[in-house]
Protein backbone atom coordinates (compact mmCIF):
# COMPACT_ATOMS: atom_id res chain seq x y z
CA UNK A 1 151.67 214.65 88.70
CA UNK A 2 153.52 211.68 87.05
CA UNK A 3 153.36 208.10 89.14
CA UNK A 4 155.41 205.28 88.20
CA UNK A 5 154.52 201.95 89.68
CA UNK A 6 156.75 199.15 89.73
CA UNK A 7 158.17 199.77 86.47
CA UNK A 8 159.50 197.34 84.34
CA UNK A 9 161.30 197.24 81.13
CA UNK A 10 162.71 194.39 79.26
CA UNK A 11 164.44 193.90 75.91
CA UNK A 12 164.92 190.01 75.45
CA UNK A 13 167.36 188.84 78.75
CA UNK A 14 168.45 192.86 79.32
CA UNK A 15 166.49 194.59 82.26
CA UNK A 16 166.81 198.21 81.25
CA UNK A 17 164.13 199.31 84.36
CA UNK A 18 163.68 197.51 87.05
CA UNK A 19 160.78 198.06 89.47
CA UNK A 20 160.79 202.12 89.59
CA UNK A 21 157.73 203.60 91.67
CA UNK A 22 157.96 207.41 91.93
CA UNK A 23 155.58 210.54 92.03
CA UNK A 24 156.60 214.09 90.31
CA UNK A 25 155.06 216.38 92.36
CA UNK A 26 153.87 219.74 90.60
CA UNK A 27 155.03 223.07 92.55
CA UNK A 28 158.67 222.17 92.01
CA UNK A 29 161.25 220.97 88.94
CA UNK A 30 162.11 217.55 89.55
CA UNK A 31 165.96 216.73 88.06
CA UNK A 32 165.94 213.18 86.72
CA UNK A 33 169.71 211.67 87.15
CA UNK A 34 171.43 208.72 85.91
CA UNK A 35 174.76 207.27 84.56
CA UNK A 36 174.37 206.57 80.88
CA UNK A 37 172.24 202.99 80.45
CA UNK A 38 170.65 203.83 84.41
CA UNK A 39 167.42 203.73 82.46
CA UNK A 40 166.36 207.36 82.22
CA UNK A 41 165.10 207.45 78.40
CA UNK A 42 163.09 204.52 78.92
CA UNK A 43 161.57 205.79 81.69
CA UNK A 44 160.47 208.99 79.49
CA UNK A 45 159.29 206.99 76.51
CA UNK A 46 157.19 204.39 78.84
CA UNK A 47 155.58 207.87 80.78
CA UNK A 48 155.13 209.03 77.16
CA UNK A 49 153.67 206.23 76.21
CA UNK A 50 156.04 205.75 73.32
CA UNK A 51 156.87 202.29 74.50
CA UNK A 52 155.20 199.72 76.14
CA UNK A 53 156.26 198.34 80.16
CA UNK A 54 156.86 195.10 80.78
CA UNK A 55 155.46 195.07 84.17
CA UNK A 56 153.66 198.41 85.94
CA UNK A 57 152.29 201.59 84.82
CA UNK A 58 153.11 204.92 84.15
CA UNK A 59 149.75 207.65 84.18
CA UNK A 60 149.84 211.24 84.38
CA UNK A 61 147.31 212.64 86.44
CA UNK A 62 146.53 209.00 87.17
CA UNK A 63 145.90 208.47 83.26
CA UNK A 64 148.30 206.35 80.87
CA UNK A 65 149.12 209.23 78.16
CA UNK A 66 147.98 206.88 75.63
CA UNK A 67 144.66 207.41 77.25
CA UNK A 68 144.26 211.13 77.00
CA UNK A 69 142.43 213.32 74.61
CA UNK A 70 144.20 216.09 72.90
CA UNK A 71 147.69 215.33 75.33
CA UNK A 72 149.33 218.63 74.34
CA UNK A 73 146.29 219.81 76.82
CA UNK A 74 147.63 217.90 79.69
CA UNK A 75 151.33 217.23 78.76
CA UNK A 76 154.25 218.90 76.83
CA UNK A 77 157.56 217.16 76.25
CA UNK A 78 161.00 217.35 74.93
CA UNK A 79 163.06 214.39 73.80
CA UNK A 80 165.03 215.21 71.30
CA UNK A 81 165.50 218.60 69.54
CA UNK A 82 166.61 217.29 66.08
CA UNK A 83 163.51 215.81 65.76
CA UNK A 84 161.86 218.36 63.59
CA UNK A 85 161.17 218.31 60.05
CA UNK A 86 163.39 220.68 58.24
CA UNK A 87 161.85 221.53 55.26
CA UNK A 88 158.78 222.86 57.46
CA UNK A 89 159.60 226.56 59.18
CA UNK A 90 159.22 226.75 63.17
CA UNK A 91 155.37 228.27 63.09
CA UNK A 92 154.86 225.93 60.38
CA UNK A 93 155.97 223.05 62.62
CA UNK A 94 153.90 224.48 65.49
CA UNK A 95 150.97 225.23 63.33
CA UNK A 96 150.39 221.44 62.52
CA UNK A 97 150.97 220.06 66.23
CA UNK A 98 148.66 223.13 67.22
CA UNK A 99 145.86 222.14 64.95
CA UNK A 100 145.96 218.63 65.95
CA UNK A 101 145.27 219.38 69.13
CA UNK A 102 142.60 221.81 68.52
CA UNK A 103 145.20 224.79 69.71
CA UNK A 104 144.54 228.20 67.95
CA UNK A 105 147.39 230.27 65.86
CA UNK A 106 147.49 232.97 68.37
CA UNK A 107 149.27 230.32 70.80
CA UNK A 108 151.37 229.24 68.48
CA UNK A 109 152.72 232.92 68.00
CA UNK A 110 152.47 233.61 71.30
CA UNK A 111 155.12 230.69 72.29
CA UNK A 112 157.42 231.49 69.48
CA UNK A 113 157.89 234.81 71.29
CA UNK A 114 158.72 233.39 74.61
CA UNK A 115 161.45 231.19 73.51
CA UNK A 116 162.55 233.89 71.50
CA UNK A 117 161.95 232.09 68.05
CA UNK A 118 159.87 235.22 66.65
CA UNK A 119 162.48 236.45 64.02
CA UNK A 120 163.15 233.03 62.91
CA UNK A 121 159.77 231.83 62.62
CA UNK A 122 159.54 231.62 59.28
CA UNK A 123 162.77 230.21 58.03
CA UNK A 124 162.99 226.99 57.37
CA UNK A 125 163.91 224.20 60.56
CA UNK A 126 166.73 222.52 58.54
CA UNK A 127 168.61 225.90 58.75
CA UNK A 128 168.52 226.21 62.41
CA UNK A 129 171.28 225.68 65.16
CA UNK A 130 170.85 222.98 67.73
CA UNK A 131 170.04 226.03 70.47
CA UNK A 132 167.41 227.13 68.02
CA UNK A 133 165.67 223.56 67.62
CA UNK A 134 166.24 223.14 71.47
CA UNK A 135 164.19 226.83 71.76
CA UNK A 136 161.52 225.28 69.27
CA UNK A 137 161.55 221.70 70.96
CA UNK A 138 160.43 223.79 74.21
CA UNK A 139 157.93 226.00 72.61
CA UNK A 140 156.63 222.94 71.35
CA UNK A 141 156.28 221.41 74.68
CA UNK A 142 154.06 224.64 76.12
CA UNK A 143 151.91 224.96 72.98
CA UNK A 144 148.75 223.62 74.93
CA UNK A 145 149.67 225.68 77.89
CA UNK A 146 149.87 221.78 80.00
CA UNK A 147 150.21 221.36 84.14
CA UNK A 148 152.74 218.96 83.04
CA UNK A 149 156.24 219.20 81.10
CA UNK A 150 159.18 216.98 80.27
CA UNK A 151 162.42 217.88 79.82
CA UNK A 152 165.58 216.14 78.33
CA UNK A 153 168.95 216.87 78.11
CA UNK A 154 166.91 220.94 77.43
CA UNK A 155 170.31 223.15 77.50
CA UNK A 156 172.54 221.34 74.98
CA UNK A 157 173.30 223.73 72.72
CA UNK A 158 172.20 227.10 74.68
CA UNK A 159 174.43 229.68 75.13
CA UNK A 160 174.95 230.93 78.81
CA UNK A 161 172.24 233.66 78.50
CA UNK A 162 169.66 230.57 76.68
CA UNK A 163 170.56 228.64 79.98
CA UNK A 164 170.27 231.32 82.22
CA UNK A 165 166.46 232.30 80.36
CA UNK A 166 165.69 228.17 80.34
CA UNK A 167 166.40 227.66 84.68
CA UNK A 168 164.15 230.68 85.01
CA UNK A 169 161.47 229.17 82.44
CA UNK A 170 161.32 226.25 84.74
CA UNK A 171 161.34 228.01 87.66
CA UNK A 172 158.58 229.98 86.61
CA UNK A 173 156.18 226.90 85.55
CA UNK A 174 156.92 225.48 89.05
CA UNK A 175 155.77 228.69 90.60
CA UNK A 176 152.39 228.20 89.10
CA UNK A 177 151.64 225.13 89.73
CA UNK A 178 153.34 222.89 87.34
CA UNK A 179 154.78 219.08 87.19
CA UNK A 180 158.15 219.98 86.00
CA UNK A 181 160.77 216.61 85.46
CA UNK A 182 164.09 217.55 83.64
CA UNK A 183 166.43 214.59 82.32
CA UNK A 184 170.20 216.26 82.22
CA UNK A 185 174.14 215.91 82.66
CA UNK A 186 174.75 219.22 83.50
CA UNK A 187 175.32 218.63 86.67
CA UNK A 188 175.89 222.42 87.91
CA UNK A 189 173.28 223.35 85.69
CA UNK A 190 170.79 221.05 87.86
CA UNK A 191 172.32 222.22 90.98
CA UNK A 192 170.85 226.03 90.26
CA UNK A 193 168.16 224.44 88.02
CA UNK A 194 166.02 221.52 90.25
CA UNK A 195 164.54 221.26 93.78
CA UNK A 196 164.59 217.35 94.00
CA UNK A 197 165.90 214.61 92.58
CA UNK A 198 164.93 211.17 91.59
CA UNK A 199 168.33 209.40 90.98
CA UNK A 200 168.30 205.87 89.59
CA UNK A 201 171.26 202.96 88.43
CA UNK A 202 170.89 199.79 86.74
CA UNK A 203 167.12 200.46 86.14
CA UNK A 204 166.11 200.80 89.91
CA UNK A 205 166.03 203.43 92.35
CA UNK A 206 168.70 205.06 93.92
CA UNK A 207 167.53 208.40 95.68
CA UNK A 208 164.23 210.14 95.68
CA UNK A 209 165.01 213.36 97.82
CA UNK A 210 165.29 217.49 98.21
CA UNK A 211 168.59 218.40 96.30
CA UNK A 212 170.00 219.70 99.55
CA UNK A 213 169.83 216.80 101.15
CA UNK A 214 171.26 214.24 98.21
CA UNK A 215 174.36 216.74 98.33
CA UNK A 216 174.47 216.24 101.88
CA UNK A 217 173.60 212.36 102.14
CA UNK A 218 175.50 211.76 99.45
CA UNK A 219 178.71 213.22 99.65
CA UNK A 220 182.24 213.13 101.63
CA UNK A 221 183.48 215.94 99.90
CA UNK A 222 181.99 218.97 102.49
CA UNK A 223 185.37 220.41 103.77
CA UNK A 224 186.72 223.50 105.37
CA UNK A 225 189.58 225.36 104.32
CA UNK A 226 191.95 226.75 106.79
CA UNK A 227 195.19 229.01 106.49
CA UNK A 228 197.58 229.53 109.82
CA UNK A 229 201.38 230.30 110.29
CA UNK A 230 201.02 227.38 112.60
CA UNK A 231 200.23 224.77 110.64
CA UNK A 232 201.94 221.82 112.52
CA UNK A 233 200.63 222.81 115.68
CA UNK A 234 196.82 223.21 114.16
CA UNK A 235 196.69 219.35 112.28
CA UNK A 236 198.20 218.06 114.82
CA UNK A 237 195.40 219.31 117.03
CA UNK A 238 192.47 218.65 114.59
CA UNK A 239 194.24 215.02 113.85
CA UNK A 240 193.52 214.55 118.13
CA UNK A 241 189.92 215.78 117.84
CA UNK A 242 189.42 212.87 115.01
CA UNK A 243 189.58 215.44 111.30
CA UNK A 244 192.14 214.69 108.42
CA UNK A 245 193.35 216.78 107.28
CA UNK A 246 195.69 217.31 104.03
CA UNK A 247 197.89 220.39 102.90
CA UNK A 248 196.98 222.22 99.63
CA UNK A 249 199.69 223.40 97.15
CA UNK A 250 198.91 227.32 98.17
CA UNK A 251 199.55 225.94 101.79
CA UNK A 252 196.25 226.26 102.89
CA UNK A 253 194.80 223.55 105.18
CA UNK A 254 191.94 221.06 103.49
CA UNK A 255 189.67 219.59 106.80
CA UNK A 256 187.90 216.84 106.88
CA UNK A 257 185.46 215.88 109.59
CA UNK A 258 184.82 218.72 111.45
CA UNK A 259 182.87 222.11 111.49
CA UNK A 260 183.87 225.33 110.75
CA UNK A 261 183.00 226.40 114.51
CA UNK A 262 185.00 223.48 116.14
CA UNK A 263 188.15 224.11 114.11
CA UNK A 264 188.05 227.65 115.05
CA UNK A 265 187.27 226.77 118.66
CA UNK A 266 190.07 224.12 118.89
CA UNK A 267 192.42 226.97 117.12
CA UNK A 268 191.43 229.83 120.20
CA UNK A 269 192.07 226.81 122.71
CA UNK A 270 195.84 226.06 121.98
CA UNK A 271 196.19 230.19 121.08
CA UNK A 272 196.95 229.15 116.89
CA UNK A 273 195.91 232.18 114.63
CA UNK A 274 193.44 231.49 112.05
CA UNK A 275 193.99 233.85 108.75
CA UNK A 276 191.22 231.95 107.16
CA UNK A 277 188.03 229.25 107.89
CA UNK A 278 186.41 228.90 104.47
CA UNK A 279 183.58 226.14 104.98
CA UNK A 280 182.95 224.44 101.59
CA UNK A 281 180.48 222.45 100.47
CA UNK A 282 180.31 219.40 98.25
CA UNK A 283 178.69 220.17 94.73
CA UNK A 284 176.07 218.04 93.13
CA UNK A 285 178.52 216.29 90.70
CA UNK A 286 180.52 215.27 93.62
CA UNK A 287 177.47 213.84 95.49
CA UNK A 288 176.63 211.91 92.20
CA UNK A 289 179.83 210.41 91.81
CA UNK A 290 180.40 209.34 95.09
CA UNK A 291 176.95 208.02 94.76
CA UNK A 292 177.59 206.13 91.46
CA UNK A 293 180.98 205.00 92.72
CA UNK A 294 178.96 203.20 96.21
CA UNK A 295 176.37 201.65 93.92
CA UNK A 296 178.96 200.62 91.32
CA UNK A 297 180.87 198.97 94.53
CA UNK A 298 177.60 197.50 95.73
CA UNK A 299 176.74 196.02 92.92
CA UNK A 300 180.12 194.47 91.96
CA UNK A 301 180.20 192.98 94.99
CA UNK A 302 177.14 190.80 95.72
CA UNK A 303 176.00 189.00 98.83
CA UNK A 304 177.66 185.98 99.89
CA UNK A 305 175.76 183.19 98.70
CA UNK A 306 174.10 185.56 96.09
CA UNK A 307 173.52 184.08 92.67
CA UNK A 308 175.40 185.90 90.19
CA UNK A 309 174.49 186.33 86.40
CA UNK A 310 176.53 184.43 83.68
């Protein structure tokens, strides 16, 4: 499990994390969200122990990394795929991060094969594509075979079937038991990908919930879609029962407000035919945004009598 605990990160008079206490659970992958500048790499790099907090901790297994022994045991990570040397080749690469961690050569070959690396093993790094350093970036993260794995930005440059093999990976490593956090943009991606979300703006905390519920919470956008002949006589009897409503260019019927069930019982009241009710729900990257766009509003607007920063 990874705990954060009133995290804090400043560079000179910029706050770039502000107070963050969360716990990754293992069993489940964990999608890490944020605007650009929310704080999301420094929150990586201080669990990594790659930088140093200004205020809290950050342990793994209720250890700082910094503190553990051989930490491709207990943790693997990915940060940035074009961070490889490329005049080494892939089991090369592995070879030396395996044998500084006390990690045999049969692992080594036997993670190059599940990222699907075996037929390039031997070429040379600086000759590979970004989807072939992301592969090797992940096989570099389960070398020590660790209850714990980090993820960033993991499907930039994958092709549909590398994305497709990389949800199931993490799926998989949930399954059995694993702390698995991934750091992405692809929204729809995380949508099929995670099972929770920690969601955080301006360095703090934002949302710490099941990804069901964010998209729920989060979002005006759930709608149902309605076609009739009698389309004057239907909004004008969802517009009494409180919906909005709002005419699509096929001349279908966008609802707002109100269930699937109630439109079609407020339709077989006043004797309108229905042709279609098409329930639709809101996606994760409209629950973000209309997320981001409250807490942008929030925080551009600041309690009367607030200070405000020069």
């Amino acid at each position: 499990m990874i705990t954060t605990t009133n995290l804090t990160k400043r560079y000179g008079n910029s706050v770039a994390l502000d107070g963050l206490s969360v716990e990754v659970k293992p069993g489940r992958v964990t999608g890490f969200l944020g605007p650009n500048g929310a704080g999301k790499s420094t929150t990586l790099r201080l669990v990594l122990g790659l930088d140093t907090p200004t205020a809290g901790s950050a342990v793994i297994d209720g250890r700082p990394y910094r503190e553990l022994r051989r930490p491709l045991h207990r943790v693997g990570a990915l940060l940035d795929a074009g961070a490889v040397p490329g005049a080494l080749s892939g089991y090369h690469h592995l070879a030396a991060l395996a044998r500084s961690n006390g990690i045999g050569r049969a692992r080594v070959h036997a993670v190059l094969e599940e990222v699907g690396l075996a037929s390039a093993a031997r070429k040379r790094t600086a000759g590979y594509s970004l989807g072939m350093k992301q592969r090797l970036g992940i096989a570099a993260a389960l070398l020590g075979d660790p209850p714990v794995l980090i993820f960033d930005e993991p499907v930039n440059g994958l092709d549909p079937e590398g994305i497709r093999w990389i949800r199931m990976l993490f799926r998989r490593l949930a399954a059995d038991g694993r702390t698995v956090l991934v750091s992405s943009h692809v929204m729809s991606e995380m949508e099929n990908t995670a099972d929770h979300l920690i969601v955080i703006g301006r360095g703090r905390l934002i949302a710490d919930t099941g990804m069901a519920d964010f998209i729920r919470q989060g979002s005006s956008g759930s709608s149902v879609t309605v076609r009739t002949p009698q389309g004057a006589d239907l909004e004008a009897a969802l517009a009494a029962a409180g919906a909005r409503t709002r005419v699509l260019a096929d001349g279908a019927i966008e609802v707002l407000g109100l269930p699937a069930p109630r439109i079609g019982d407020l339709a077989l009241a006043r004797q309108i035919a229905i042709h279609e009710l098409t329930p639709r729900s809101a996606s994760l990257e409209e629950a973000f945004m209309d997320l981001a766009s409250a807490e942008a509003e929030h925080t551009s607007h600041p309690a009367a009598g607030a200070e405000q920063d020069n």
